[in-house]
N, C-alpha and C. Protein backbone atom coordinates (compact mmCIF):
# COMPACT_ATOMS: atom_id res chain seq x y z
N UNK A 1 12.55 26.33 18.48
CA UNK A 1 12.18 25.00 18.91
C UNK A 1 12.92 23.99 18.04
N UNK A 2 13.79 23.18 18.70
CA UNK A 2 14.40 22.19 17.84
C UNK A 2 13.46 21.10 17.11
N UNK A 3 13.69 21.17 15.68
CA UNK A 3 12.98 20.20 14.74
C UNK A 3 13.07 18.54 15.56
N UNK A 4 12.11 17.62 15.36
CA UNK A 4 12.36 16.74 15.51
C UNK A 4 12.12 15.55 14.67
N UNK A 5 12.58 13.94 15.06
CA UNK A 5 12.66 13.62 14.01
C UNK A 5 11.76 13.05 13.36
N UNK A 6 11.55 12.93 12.27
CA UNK A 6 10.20 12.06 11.68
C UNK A 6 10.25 10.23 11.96
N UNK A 7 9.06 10.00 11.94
CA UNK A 7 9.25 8.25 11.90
C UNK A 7 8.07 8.08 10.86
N UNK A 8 8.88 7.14 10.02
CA UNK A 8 7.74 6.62 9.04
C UNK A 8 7.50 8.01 7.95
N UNK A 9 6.66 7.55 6.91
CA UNK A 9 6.57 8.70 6.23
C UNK A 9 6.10 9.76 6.55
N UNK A 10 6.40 10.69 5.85
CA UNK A 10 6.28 12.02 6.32
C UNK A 10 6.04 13.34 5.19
N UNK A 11 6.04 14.67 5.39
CA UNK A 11 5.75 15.37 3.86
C UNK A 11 7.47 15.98 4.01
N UNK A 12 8.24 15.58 4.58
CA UNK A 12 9.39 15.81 4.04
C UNK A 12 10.42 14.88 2.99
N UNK A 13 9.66 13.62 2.70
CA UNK A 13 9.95 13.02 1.76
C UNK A 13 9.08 13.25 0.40
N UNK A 14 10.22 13.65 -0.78
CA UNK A 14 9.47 13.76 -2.14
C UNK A 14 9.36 11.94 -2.30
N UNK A 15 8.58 11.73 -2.96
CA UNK A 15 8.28 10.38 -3.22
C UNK A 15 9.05 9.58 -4.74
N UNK A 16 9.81 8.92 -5.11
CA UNK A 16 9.84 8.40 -6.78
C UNK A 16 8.54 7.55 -7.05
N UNK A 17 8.17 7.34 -7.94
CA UNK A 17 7.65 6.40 -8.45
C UNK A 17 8.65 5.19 -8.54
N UNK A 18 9.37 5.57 -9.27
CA UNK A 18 10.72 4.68 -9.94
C UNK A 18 12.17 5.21 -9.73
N UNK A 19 13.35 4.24 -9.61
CA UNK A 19 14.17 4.79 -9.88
C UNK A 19 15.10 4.06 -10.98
N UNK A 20 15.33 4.86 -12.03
CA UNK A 20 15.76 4.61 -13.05
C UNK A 20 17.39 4.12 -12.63
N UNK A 21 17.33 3.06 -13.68
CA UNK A 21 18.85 2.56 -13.33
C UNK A 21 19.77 3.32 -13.87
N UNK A 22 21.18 3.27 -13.34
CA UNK A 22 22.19 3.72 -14.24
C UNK A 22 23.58 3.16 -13.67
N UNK A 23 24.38 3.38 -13.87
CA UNK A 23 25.64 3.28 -13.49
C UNK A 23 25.82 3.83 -12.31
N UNK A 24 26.09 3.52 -11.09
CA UNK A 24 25.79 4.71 -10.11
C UNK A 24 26.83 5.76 -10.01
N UNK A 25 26.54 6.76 -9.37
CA UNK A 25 27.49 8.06 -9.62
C UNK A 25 27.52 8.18 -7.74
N UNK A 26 29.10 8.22 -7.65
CA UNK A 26 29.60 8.61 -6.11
C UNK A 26 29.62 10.07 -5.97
N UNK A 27 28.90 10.37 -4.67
CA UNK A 27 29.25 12.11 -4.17
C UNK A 27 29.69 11.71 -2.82
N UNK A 28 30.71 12.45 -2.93
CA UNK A 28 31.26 12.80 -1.75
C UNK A 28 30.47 13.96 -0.71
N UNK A 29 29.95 13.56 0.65
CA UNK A 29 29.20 14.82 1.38
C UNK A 29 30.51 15.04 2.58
N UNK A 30 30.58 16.36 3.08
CA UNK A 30 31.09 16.59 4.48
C UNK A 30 30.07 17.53 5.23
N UNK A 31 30.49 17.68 6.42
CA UNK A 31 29.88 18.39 7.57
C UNK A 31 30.71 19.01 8.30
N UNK A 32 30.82 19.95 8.79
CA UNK A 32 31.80 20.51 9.69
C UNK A 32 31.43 20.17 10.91
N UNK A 33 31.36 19.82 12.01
CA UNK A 33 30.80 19.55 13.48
C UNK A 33 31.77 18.70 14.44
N UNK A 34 32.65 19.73 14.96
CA UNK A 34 33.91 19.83 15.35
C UNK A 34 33.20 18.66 16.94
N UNK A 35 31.97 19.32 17.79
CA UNK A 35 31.64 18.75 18.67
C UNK A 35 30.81 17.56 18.89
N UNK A 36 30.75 17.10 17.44
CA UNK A 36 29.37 16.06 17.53
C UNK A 36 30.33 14.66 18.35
N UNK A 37 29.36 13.73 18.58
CA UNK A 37 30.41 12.53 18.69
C UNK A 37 29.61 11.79 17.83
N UNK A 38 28.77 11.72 17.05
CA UNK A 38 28.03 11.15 15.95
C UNK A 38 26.75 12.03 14.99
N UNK A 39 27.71 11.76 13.47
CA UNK A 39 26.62 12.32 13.07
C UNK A 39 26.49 11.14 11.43
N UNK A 40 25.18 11.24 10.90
CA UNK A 40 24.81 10.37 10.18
C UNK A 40 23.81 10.88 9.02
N UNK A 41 24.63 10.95 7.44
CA UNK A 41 23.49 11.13 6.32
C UNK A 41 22.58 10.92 6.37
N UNK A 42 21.34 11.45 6.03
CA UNK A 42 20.08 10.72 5.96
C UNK A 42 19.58 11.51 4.90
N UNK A 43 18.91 10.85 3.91
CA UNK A 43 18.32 10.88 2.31
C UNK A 43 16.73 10.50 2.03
N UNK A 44 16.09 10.72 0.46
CA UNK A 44 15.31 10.14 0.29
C UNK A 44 15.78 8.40 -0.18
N UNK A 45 17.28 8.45 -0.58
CA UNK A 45 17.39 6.72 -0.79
C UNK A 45 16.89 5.57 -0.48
N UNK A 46 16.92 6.32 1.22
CA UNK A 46 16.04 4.67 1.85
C UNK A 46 14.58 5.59 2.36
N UNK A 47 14.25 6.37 1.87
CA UNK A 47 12.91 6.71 2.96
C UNK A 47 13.40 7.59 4.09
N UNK A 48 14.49 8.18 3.99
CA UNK A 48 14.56 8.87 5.29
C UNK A 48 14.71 8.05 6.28
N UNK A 49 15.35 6.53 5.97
CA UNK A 49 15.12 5.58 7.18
C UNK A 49 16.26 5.93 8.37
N UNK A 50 17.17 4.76 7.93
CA UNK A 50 18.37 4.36 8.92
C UNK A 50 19.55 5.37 8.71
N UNK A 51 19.29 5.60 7.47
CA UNK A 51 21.05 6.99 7.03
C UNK A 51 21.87 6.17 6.98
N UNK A 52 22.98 6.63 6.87
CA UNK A 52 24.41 6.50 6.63
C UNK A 52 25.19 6.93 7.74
N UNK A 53 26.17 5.93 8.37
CA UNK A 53 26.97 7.19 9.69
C UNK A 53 28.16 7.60 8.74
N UNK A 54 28.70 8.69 8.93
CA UNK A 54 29.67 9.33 8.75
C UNK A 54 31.19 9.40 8.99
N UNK A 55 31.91 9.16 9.04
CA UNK A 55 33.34 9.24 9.29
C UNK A 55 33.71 10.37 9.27
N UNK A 56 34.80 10.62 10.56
CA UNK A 56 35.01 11.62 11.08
C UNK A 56 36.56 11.69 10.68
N UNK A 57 37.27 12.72 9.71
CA UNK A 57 38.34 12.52 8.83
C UNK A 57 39.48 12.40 9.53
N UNK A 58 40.66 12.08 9.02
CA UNK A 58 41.64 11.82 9.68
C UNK A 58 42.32 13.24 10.29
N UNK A 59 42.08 14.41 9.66
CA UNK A 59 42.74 15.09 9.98
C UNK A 59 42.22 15.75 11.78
N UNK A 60 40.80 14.96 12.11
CA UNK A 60 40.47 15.85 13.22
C UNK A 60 40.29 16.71 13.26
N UNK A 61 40.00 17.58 12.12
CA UNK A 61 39.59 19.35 12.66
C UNK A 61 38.10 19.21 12.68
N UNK A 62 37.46 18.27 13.10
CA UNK A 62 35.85 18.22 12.81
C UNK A 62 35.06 18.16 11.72
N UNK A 63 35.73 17.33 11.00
CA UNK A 63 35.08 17.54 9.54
C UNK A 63 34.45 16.04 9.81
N UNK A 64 33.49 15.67 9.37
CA UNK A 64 32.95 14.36 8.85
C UNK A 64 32.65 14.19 7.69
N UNK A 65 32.64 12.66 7.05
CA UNK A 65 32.63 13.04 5.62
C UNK A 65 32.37 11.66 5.10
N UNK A 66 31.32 11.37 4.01
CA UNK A 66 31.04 10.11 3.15
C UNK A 66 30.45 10.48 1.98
N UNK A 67 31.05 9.06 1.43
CA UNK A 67 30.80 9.40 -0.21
C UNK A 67 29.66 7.72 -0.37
N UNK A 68 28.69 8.11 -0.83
CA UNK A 68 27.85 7.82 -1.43
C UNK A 68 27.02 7.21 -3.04
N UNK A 69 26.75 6.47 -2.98
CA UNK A 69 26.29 5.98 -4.70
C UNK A 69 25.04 6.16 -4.90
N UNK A 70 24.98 7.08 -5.81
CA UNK A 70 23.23 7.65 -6.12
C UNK A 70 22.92 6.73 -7.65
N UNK A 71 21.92 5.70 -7.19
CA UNK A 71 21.48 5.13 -8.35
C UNK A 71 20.81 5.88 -9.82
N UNK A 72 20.64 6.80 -9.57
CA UNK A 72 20.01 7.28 -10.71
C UNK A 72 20.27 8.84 -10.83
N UNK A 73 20.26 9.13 -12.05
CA UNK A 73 20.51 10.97 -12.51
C UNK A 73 19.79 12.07 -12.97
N UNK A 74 20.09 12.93 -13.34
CA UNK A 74 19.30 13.90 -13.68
C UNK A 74 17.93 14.35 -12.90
N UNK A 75 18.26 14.20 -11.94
CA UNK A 75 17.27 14.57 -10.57
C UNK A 75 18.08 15.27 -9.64
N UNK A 76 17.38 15.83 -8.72
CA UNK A 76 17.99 16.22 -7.61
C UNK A 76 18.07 14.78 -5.99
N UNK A 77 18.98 15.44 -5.63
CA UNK A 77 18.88 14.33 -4.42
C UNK A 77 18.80 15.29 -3.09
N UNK A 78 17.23 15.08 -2.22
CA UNK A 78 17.58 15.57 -0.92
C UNK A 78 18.19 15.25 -0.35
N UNK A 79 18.82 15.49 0.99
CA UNK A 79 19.08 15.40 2.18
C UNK A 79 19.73 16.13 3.34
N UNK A 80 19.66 15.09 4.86
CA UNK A 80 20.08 16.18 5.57
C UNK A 80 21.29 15.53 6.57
N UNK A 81 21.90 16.60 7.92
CA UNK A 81 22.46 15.85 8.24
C UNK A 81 21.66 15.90 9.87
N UNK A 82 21.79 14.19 10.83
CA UNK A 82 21.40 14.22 12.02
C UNK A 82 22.93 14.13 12.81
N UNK A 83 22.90 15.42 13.40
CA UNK A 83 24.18 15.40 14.56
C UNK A 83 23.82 15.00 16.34
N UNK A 84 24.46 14.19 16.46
CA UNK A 84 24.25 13.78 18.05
C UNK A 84 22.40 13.64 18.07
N UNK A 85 21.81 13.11 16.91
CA UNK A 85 20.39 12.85 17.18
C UNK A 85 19.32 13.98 16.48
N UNK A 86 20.07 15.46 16.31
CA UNK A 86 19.07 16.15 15.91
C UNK A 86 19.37 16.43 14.74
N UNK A 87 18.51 17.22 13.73
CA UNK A 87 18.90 17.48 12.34
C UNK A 87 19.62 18.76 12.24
N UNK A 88 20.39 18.60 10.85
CA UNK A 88 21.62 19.81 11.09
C UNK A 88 21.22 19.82 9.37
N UNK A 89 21.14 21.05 8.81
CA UNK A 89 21.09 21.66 7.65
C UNK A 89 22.63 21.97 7.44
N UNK A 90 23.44 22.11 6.18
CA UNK A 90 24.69 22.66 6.02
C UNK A 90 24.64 23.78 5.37
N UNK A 91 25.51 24.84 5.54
CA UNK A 91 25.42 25.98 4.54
C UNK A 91 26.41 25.62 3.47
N UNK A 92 27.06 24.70 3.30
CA UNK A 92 28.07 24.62 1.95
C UNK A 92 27.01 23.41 0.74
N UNK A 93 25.73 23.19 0.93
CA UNK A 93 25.25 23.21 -0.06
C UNK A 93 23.82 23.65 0.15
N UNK A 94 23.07 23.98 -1.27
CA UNK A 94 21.57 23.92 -1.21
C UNK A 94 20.80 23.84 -0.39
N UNK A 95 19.72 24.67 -0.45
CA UNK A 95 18.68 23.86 0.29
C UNK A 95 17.05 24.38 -0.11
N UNK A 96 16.14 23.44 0.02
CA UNK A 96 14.85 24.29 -0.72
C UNK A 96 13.16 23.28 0.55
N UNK A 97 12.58 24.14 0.54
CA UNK A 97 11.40 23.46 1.58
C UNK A 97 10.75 22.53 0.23
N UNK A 98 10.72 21.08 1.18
CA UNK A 98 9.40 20.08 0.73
C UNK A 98 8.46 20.04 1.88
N UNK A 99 7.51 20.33 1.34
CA UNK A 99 6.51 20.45 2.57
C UNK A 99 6.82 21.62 3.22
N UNK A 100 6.41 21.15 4.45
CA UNK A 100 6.81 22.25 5.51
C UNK A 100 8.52 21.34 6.26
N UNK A 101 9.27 20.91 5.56
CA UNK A 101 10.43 20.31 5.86
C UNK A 101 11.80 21.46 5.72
N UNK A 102 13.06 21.40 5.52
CA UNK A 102 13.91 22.05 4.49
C UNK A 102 14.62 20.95 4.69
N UNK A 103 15.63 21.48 3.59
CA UNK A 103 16.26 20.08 3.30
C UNK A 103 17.53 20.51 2.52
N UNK A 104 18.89 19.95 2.46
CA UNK A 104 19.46 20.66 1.86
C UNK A 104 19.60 19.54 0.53
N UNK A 105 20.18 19.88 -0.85
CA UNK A 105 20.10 18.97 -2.07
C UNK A 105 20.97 19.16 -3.03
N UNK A 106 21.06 18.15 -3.59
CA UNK A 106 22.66 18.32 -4.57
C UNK A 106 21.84 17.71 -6.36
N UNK A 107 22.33 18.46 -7.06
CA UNK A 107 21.83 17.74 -8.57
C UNK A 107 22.53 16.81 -8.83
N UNK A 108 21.64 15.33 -9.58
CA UNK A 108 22.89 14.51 -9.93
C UNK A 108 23.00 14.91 -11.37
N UNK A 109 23.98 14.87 -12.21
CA UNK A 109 24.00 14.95 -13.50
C UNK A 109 23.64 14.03 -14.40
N UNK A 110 23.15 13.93 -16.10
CA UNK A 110 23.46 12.79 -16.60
C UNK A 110 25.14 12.85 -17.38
N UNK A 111 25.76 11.14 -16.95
CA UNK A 111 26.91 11.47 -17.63
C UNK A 111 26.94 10.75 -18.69
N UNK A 112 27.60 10.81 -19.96
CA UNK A 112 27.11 10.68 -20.91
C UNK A 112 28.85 10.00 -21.01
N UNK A 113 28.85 8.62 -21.09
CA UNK A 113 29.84 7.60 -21.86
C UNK A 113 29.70 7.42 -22.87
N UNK A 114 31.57 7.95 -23.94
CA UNK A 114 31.61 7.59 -24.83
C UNK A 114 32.06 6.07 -25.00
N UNK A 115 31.72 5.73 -26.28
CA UNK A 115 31.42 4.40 -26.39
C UNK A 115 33.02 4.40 -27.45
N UNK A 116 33.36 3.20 -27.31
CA UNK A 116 34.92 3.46 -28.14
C UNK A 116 34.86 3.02 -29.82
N UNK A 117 35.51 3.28 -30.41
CA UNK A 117 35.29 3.54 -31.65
C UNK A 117 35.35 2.38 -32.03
N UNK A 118 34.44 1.47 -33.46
CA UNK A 118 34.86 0.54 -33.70
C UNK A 118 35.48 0.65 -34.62
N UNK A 119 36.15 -0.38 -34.92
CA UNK A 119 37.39 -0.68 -35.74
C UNK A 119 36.92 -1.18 -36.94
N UNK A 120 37.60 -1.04 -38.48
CA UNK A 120 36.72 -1.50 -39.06
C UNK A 120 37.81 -2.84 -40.14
């Protein structure tokens, strides 16, 4: 039975309290989906709301692909992808059940800037 989609909250969103600031850190996501004619990120960033649409790469072999700014680190970040409307899990990353959801997820790291030497 094809999953369908949530509106409004749901137990497939983990919740923050907060999200800690930082410098933001870009990930690049792709999808393979040679036949979609639209497909679009969707995260806990906004709530699982509106997503992100995707760009479909220049080369045309069906790849879609966006890079992204994750405000904060050392967490994991869910998400999934919706192709032509329905949800699409990827096998080239992660994935772990929230709720009764799955979801696939990427770790963000903390990165640690060195600070430049002072002079004396």
């Amino acid at each position: 039975m094809p999953q369908q989609l949530a509106s409004k909250p749901g137990p497939h969103r983990r919740h923050r309290s907060t999200y800690e600031p930082s410098d933001a850190s870009s990930f690049y996501f792709s999808l393979v989906a040679p036949d979609a004619g639209e497909v679009v990120w969707e995260s806990e960033l906004d709530g699982w709301g509106e997503g992100k649409p995707m760009q479909r790469s220049e080369d045309d072999k069906g790849k879609w692909e966006l890079t992204v700014d994750v405000p904060w680190a050392g967490d994991d970040l869910e998400f999934k992808f919706r192709v032509d409307g329905k949800w699409k899990l990827s096998p080239d990353y992660p994935t772990r059940k929230t709720g009764e959801y799955e979801n696939n997820y990427v770790h963000i790291p903390v990165v640690e800037v060195s600070q430049p030497a002072k002079s004396s």
